[in-house]
N, C-alpha and C. Protein backbone atom coordinates (compact mmCIF):
# COMPACT_ATOMS: atom_id res chain seq x y z
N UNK A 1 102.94 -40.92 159.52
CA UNK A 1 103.64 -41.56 158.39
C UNK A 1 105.11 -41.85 158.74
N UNK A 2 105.75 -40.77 159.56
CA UNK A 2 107.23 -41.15 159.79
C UNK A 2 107.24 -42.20 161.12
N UNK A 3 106.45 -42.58 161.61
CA UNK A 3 106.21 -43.51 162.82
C UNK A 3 106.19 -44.81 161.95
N UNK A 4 105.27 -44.89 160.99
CA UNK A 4 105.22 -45.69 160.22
C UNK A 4 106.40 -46.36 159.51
N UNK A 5 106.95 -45.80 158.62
CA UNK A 5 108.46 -45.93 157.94
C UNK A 5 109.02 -46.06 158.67
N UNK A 6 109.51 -45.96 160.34
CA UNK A 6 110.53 -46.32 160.93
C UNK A 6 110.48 -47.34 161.34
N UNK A 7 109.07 -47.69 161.74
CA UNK A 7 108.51 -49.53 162.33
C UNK A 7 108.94 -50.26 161.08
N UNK A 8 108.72 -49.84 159.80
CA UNK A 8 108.95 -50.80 158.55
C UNK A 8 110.51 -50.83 157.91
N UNK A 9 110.90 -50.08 158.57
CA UNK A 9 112.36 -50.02 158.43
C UNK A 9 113.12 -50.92 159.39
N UNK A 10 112.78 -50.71 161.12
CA UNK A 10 112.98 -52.06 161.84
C UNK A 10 112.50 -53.23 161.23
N UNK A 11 111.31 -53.09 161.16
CA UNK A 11 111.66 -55.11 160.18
C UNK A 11 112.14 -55.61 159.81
N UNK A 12 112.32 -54.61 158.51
CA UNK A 12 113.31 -54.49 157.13
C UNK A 12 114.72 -55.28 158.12
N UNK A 13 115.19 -54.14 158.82
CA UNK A 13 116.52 -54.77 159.45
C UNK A 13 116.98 -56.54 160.47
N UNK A 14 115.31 -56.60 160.99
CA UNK A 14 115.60 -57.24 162.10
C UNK A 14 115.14 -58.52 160.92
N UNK A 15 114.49 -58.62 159.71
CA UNK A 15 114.41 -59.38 158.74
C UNK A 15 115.72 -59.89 158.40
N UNK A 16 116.12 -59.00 157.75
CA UNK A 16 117.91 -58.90 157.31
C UNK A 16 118.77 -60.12 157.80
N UNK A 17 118.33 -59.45 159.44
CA UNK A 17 119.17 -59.94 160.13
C UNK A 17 118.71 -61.66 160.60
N UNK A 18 117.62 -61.90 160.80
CA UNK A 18 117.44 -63.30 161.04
C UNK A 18 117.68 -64.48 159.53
N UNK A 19 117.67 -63.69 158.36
CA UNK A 19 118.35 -64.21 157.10
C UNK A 19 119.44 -64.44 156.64
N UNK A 20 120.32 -63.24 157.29
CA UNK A 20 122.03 -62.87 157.17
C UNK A 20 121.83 -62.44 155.82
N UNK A 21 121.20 -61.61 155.52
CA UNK A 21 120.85 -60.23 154.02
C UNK A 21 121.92 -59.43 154.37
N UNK A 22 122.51 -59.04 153.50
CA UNK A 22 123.62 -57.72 153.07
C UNK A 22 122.39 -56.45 153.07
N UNK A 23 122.43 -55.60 153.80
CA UNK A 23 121.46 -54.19 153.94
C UNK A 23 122.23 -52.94 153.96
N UNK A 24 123.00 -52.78 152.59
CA UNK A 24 123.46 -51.35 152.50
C UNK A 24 122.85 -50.24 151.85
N UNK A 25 122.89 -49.49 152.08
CA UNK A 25 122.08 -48.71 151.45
C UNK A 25 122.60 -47.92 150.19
N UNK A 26 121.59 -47.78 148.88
CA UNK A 26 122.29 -47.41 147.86
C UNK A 26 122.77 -46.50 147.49
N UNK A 27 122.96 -45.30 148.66
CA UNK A 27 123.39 -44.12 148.53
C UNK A 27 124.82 -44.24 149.01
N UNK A 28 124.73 -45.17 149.79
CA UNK A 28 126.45 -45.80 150.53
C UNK A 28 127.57 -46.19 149.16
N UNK A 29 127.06 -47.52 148.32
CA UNK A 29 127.07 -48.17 147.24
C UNK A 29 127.57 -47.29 146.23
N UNK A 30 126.67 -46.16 146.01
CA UNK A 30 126.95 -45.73 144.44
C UNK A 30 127.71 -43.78 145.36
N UNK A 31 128.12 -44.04 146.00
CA UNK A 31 128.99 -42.82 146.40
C UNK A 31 130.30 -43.03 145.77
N UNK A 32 130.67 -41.89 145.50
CA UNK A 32 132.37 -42.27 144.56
C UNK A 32 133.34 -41.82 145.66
N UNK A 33 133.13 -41.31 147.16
CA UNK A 33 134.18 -41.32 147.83
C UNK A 33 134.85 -42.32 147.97
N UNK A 34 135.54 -42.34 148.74
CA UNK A 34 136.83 -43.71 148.96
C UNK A 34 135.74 -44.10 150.41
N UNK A 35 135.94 -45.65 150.41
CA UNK A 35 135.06 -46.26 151.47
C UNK A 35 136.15 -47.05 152.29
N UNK A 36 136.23 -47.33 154.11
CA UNK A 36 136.10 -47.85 154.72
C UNK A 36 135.62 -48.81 155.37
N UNK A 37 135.71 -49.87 155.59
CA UNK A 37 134.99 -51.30 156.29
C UNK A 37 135.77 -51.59 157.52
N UNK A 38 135.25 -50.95 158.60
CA UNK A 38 136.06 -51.33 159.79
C UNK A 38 135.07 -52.66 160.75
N UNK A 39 135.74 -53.51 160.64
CA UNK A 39 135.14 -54.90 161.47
C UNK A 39 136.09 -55.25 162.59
N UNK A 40 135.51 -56.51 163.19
CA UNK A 40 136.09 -56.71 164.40
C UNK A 40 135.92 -57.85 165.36
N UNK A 41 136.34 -58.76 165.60
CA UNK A 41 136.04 -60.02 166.24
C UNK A 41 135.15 -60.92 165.75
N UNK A 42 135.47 -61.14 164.92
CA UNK A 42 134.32 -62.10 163.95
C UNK A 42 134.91 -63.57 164.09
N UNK A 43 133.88 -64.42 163.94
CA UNK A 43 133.41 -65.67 164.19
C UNK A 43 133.57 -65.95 162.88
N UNK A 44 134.18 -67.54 162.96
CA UNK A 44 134.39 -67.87 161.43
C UNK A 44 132.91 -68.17 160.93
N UNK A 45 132.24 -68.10 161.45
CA UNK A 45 130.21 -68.44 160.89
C UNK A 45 129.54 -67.53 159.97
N UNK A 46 130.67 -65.88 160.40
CA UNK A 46 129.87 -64.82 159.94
C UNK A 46 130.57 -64.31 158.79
N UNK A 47 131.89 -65.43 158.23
CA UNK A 47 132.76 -64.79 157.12
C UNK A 47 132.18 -64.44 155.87
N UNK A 48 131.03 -66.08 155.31
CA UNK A 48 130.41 -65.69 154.27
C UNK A 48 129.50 -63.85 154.16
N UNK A 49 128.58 -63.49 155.71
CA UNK A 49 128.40 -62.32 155.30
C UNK A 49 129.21 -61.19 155.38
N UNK A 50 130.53 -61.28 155.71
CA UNK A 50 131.16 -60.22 155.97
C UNK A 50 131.99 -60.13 154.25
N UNK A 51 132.33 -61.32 153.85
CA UNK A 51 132.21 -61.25 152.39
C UNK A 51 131.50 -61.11 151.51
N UNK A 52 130.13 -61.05 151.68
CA UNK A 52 128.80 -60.30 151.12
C UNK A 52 128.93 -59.10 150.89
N UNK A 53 129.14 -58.70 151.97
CA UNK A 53 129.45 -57.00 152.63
C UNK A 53 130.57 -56.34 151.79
N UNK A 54 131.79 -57.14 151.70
CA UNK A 54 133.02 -56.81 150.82
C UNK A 54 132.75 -56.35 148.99
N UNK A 55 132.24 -57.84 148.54
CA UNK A 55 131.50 -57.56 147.20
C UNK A 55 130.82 -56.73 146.97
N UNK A 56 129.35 -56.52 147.73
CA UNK A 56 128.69 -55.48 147.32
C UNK A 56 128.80 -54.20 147.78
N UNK A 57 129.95 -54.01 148.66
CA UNK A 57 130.51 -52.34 149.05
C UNK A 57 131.45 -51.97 148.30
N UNK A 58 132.20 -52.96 148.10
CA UNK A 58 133.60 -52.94 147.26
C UNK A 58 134.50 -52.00 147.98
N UNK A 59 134.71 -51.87 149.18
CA UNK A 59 135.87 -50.95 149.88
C UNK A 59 136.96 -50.90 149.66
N UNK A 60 137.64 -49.37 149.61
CA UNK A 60 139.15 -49.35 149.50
C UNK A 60 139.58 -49.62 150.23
N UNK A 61 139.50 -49.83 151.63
CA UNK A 61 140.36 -50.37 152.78
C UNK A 61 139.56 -51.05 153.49
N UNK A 62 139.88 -51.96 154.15
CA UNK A 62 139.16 -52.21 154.86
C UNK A 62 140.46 -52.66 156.58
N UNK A 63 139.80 -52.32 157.58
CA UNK A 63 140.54 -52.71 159.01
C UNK A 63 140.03 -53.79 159.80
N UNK A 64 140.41 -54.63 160.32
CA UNK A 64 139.83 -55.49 160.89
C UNK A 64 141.04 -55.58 162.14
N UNK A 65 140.12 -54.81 163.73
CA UNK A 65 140.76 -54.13 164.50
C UNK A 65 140.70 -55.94 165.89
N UNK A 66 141.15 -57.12 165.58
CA UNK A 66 141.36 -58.28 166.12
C UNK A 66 140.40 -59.30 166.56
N UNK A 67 141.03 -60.43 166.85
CA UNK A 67 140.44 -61.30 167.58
C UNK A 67 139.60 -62.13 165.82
N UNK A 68 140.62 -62.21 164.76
CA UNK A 68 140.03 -62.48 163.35
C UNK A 68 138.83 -64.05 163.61
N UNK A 69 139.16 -64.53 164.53
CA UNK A 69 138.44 -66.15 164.83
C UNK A 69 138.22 -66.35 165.89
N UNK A 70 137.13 -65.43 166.28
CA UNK A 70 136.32 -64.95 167.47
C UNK A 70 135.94 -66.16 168.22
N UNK A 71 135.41 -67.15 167.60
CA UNK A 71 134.98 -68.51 167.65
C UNK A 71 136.07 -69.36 168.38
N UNK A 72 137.24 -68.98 168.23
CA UNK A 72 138.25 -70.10 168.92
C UNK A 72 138.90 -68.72 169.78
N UNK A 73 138.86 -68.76 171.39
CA UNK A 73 139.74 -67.89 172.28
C UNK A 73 141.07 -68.36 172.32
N UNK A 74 142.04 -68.09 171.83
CA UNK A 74 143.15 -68.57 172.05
C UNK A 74 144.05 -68.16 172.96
N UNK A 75 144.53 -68.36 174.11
CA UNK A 75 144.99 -68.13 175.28
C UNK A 75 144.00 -68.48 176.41
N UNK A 76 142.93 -68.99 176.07
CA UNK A 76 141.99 -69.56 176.79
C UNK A 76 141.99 -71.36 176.63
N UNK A 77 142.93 -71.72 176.45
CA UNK A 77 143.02 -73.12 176.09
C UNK A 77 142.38 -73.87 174.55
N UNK A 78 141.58 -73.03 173.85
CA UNK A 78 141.48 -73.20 172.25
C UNK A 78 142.43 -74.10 171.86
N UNK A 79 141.83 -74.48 170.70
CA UNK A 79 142.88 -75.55 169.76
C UNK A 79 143.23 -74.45 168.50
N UNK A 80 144.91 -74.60 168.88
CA UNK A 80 145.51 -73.48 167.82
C UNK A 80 145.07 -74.08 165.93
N UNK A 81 145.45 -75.30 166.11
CA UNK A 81 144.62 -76.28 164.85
C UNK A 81 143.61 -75.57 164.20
N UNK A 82 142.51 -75.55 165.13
CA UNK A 82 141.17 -75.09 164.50
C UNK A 82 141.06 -73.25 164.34
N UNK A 83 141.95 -72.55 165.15
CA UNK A 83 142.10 -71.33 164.83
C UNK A 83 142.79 -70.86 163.72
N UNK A 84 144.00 -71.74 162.90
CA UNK A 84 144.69 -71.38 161.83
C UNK A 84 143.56 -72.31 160.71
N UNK A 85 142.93 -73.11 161.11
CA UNK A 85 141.71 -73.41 159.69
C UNK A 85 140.82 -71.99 159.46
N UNK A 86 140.49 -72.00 160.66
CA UNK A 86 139.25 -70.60 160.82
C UNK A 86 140.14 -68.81 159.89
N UNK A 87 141.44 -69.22 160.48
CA UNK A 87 142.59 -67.89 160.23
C UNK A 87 142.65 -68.49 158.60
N UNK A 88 142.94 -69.44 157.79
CA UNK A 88 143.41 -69.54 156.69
C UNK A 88 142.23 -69.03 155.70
N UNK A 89 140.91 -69.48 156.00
CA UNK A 89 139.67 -68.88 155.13
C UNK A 89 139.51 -67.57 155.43
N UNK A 90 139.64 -66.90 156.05
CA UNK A 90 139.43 -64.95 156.21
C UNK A 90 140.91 -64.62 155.38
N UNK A 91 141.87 -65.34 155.60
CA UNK A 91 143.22 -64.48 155.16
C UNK A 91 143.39 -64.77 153.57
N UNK A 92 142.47 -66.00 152.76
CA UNK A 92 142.37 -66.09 151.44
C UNK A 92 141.90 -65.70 150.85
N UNK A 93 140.83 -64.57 151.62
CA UNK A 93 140.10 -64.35 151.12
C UNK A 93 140.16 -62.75 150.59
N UNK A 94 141.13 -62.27 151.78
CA UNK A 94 141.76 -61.05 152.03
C UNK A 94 143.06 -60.88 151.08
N UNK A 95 143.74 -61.69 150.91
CA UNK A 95 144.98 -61.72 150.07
C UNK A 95 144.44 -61.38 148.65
N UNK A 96 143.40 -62.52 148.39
CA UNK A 96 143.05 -61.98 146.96
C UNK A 96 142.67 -60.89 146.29
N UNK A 97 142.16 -60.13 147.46
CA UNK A 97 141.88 -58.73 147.17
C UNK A 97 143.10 -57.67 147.13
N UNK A 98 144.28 -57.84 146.30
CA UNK A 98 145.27 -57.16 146.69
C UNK A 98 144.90 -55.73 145.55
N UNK A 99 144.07 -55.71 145.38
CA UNK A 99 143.27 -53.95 145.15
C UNK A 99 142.67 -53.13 145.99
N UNK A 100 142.67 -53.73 146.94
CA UNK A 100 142.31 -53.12 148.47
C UNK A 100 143.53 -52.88 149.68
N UNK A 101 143.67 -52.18 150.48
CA UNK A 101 144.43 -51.83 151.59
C UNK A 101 144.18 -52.55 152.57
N UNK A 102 144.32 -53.51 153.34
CA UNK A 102 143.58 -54.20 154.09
C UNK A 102 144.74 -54.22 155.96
N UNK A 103 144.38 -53.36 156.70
CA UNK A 103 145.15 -53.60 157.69
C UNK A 103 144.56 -54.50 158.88
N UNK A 104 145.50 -55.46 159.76
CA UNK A 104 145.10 -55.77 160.94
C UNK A 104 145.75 -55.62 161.77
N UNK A 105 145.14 -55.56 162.89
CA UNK A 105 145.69 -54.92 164.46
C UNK A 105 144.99 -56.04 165.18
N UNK A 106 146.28 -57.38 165.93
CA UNK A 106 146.22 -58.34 166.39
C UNK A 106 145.48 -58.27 167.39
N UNK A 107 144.05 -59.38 167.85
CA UNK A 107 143.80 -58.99 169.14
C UNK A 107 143.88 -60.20 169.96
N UNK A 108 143.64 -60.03 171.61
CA UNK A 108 143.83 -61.12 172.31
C UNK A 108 143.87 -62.10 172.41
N UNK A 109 143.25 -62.63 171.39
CA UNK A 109 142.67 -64.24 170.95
C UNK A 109 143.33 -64.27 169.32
N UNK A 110 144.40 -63.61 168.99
CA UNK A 110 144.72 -64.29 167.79
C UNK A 110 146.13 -64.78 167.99
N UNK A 111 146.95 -65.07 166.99
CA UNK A 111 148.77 -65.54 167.10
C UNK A 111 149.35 -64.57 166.21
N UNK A 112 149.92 -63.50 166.98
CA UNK A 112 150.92 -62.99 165.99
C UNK A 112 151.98 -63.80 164.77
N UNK A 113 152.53 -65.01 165.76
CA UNK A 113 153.40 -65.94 164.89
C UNK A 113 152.84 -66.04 163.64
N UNK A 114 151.82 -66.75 163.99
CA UNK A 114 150.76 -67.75 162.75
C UNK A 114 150.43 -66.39 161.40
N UNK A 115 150.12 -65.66 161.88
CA UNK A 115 149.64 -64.41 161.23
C UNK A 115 151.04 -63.74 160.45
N UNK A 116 151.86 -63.56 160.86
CA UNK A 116 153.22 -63.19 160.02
C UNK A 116 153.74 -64.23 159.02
N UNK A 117 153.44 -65.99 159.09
CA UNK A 117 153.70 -66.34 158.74
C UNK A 117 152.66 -66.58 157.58
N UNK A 118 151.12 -66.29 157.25
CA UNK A 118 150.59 -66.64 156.52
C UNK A 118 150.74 -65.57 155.98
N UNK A 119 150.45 -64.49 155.92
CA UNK A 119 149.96 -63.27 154.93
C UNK A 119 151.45 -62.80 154.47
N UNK A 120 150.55 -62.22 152.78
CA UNK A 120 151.69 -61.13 151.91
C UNK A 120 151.52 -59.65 151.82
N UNK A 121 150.30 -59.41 151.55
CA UNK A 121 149.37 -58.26 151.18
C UNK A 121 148.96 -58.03 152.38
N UNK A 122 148.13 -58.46 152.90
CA UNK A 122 148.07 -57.71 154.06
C UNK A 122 148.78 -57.23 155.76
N UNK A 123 148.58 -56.00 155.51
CA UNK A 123 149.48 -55.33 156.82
C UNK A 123 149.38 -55.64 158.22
N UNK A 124 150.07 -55.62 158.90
CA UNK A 124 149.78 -56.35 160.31
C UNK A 124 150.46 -55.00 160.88
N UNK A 125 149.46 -54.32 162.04
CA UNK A 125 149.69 -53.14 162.62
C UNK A 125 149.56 -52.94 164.23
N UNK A 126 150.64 -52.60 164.47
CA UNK A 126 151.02 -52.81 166.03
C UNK A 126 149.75 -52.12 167.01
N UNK A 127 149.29 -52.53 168.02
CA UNK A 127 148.39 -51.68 169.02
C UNK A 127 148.46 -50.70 168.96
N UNK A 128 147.84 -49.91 169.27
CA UNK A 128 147.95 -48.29 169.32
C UNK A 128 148.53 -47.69 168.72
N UNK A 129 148.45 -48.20 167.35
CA UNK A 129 149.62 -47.36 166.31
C UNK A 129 148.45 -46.27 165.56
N UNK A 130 149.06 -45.41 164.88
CA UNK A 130 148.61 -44.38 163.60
C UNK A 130 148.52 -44.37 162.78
N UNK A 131 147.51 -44.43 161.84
CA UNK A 131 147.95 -45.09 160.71
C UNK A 131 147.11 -43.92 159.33
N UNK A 132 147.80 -43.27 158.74
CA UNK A 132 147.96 -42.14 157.65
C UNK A 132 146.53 -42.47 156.41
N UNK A 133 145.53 -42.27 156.27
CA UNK A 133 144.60 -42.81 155.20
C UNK A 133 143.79 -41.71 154.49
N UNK A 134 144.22 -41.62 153.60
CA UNK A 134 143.77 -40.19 152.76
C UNK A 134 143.62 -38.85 153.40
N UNK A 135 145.28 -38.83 154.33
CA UNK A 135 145.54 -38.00 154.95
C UNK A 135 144.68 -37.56 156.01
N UNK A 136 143.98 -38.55 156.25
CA UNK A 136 143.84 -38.27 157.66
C UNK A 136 143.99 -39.57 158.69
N UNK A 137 144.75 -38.93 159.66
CA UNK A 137 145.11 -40.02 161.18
C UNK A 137 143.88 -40.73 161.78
N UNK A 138 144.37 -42.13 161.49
CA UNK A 138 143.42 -43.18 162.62
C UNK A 138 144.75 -43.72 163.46
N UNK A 139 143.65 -43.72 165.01
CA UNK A 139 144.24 -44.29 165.54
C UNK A 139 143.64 -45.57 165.66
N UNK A 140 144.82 -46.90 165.93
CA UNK A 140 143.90 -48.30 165.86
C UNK A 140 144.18 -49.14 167.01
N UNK A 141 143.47 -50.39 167.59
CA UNK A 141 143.67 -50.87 168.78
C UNK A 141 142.83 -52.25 169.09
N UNK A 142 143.66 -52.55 168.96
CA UNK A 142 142.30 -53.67 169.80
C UNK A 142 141.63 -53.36 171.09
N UNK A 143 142.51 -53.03 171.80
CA UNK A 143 141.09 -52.73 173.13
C UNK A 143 141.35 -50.92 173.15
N UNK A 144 140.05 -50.99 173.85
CA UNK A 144 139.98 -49.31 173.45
C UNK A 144 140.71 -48.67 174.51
N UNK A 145 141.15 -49.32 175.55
CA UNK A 145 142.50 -48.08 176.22
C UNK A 145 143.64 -48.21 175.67
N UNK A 146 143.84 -48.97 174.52
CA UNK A 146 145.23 -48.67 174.09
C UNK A 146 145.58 -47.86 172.88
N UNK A 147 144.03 -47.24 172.48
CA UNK A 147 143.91 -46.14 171.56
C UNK A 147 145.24 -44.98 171.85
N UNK A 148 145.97 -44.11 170.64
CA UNK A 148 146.75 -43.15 171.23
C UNK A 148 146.05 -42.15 171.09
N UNK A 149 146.34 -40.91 171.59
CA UNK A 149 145.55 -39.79 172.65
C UNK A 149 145.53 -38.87 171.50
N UNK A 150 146.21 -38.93 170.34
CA UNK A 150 145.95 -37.86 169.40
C UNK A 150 145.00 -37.85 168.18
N UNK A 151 144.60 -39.00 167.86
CA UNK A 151 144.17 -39.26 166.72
C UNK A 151 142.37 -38.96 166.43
N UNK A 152 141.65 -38.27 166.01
CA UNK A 152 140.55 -37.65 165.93
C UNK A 152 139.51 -38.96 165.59
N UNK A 153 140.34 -39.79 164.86
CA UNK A 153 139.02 -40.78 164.23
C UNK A 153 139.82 -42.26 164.98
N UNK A 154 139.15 -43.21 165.69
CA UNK A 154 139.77 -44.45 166.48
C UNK A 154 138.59 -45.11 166.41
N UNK A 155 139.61 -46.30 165.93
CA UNK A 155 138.49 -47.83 165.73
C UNK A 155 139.35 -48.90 166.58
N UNK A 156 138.58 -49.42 167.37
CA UNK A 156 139.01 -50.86 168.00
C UNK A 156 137.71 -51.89 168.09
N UNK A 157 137.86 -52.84 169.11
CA UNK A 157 136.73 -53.89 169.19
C UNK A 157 137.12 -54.26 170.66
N UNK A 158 136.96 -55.72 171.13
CA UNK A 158 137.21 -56.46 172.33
C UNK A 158 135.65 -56.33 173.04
N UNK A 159 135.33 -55.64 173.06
CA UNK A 159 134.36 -55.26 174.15
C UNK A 159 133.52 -54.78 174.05
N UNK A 160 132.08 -54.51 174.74
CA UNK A 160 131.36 -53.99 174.37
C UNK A 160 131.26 -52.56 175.10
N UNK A 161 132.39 -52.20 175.59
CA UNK A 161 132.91 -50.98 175.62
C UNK A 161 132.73 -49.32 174.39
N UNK A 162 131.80 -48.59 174.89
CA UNK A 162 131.34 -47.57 174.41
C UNK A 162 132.30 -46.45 175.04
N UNK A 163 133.11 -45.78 173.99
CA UNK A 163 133.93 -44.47 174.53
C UNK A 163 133.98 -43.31 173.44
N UNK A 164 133.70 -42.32 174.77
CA UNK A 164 133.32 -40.89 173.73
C UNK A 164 134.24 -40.14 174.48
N UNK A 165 134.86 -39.07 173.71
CA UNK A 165 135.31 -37.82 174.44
C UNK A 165 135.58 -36.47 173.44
N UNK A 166 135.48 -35.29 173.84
CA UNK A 166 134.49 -34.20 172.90
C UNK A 166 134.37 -34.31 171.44
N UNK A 167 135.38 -33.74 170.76
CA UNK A 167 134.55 -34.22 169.31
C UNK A 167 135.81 -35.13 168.54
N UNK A 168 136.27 -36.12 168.66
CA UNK A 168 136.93 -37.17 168.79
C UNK A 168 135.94 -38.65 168.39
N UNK A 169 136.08 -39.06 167.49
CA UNK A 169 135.14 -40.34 167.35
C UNK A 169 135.87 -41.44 167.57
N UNK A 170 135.19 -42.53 167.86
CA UNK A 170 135.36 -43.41 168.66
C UNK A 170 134.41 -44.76 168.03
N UNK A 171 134.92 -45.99 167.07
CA UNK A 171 133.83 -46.53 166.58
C UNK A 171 134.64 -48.28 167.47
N UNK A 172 133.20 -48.95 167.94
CA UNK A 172 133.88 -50.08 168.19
C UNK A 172 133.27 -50.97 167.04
N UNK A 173 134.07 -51.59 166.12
CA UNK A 173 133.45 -52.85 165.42
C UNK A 173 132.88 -54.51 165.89
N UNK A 174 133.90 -54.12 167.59
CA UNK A 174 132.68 -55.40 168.00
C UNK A 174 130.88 -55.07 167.93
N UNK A 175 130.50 -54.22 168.03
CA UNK A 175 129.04 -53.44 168.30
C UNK A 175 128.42 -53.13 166.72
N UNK A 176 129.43 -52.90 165.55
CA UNK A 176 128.68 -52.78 164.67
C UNK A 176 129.56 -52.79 163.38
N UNK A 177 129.07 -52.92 162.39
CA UNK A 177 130.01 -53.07 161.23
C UNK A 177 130.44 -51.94 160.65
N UNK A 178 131.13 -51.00 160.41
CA UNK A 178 131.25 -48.96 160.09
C UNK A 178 131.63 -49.20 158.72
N UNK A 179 131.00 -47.90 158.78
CA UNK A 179 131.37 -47.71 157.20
C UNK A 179 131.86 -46.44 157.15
N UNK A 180 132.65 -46.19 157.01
CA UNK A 180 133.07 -44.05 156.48
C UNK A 180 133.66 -44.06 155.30
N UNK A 181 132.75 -43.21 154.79
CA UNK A 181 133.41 -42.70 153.33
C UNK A 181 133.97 -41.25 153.99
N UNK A 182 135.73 -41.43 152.74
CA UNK A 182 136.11 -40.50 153.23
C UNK A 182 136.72 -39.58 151.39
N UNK A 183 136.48 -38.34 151.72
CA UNK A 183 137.19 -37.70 153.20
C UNK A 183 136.26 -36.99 154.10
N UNK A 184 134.56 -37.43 153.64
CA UNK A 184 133.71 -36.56 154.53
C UNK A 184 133.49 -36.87 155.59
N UNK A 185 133.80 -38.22 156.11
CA UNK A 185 133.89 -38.97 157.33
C UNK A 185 132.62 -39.20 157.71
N UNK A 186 131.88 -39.66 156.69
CA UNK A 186 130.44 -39.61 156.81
C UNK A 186 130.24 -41.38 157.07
N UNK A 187 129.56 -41.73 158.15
CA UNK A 187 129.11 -42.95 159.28
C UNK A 187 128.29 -43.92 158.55
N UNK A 188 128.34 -44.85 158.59
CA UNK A 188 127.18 -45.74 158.50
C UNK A 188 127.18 -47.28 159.64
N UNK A 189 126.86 -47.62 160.15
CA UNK A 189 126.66 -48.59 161.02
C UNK A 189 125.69 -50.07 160.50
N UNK A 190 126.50 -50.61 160.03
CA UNK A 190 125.55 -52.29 160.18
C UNK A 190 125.52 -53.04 161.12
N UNK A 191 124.12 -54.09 161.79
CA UNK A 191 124.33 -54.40 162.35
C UNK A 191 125.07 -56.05 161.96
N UNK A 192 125.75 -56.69 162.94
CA UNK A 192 126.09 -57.79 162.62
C UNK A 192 124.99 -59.03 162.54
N UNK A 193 124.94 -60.24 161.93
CA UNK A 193 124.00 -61.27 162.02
C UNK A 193 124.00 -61.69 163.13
N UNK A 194 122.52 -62.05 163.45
CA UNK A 194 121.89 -62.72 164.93
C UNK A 194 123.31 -63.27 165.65
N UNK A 195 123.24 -64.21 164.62
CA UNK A 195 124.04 -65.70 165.32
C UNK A 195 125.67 -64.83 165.64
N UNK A 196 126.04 -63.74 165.51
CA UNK A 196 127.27 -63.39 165.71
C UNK A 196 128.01 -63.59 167.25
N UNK A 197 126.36 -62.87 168.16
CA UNK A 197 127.22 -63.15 169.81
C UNK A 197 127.62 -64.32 170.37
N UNK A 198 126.31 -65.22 169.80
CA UNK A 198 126.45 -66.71 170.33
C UNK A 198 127.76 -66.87 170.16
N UNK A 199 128.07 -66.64 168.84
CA UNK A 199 129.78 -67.20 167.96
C UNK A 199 130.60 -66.93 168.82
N UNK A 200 130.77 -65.72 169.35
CA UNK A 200 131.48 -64.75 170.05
C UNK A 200 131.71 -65.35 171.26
N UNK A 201 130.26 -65.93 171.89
CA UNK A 201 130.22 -66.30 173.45
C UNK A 201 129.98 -65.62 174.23
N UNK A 202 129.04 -64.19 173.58
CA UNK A 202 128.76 -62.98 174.15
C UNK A 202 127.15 -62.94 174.74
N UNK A 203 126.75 -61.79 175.14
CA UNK A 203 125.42 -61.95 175.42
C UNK A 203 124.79 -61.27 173.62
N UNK A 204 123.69 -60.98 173.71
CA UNK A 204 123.25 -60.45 172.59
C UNK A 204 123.46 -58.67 172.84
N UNK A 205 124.33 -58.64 171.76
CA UNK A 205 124.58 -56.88 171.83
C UNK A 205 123.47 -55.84 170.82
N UNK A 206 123.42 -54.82 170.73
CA UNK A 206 122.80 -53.85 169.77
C UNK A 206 124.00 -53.00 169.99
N UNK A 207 123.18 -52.17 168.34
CA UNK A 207 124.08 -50.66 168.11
C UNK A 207 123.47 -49.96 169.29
N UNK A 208 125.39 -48.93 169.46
CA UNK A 208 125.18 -47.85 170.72
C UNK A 208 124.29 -46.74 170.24
């Protein structure tokens, strides 16, 4: 029977996922801790579900650890044009939510300039900085060696770079969408929609 339920539970997901379905689970949903949404290199293709995700989680913070318009590499010869169209729909969407905490930590492919100059509400947070959230320390980064060495809970993206070291967590949001309710620091992992790597220009990734 539990062989069973787990094959019907992959469906369930890999269904989800060829639809772009919101799949949280309702124990996530109707928890009254304070919630987390840590994302990460997203493609302007995948905004509508990552705003799916927003509505029906309703998070107090949410981080989005760089590279906001995954879809356009910028420093790779990209058209800055089409990266501040792609940058203006995630950041309107983010502003309006000024009942939420919303930090970003610039990554390789975005414009600091462009980014200071559009946003009010939301925070723009240096590499490897610390950042204080219901008293407890994250460290944040876009790529994961520029994590700092003290911080127990660290979220970045860039890569499909997997890093562990003893009991220290380590979440990348390129690999999956996190969820922690805190203060129990309790995990949840979504995966992103099909079409996300293509967006990306990646190969096809799974959760670690």
């Amino acid at each position: 029977m539990q062989f069973i339920d787990n094959y019907l539970n992959k469906v369930k997901i890999m269904v989800n996922k060829l639809c772009g379905r919101v799949n949280i689970p309702e124990n996530i949903i109707n928890n009254n801790e304070k919630k987390l949404l840590h994302i990460s290199d997203t493609p302007a293709c995948i905004y509508p579900y990552i705003f799916k995700i927003i509505e029906e989680l309703n998070p107090d913070i949410i981080i989005h650890t760089g590279d906001l318009v995954d879809n356009i590499k910028l420093g790779n010869g990209a058209s800055l044009g089409r990266y501040i169209i792609g940058l203006e729909q995630l950041l309107r969407y983010f502003e309006k939510n000024r009942d939420k905490d919303i930090y970003i930590v610039p990554g390789n492919h975005d414009s600091l300039e462009v980014l200071q100059q559009k946003i009010e509400h939301v925070k723009i947070i240096k590499e490897g900085s610390v950042v204080n959230i219901n008293e407890i320390d994250f460290g944040l980064a876009h790529f994961c060696d520029h994590l700092p060495l003290e911080t127990m809970i660290n979220l970045y993206g860039h890569s499909k770079e997997v890093y562990a070291t003893g009991d220290k967590i380590y979440l990348n949001g390129l690999l999956s969408i996190n969820i922690i309710l805190l203060p129990s620091l309790y995990i949840k992992k979504l995966t992103y929609p099909l079409k996300t790597d293509n967006a990306r220009k990646y190969k096809t990734l799974s959760l670690p």
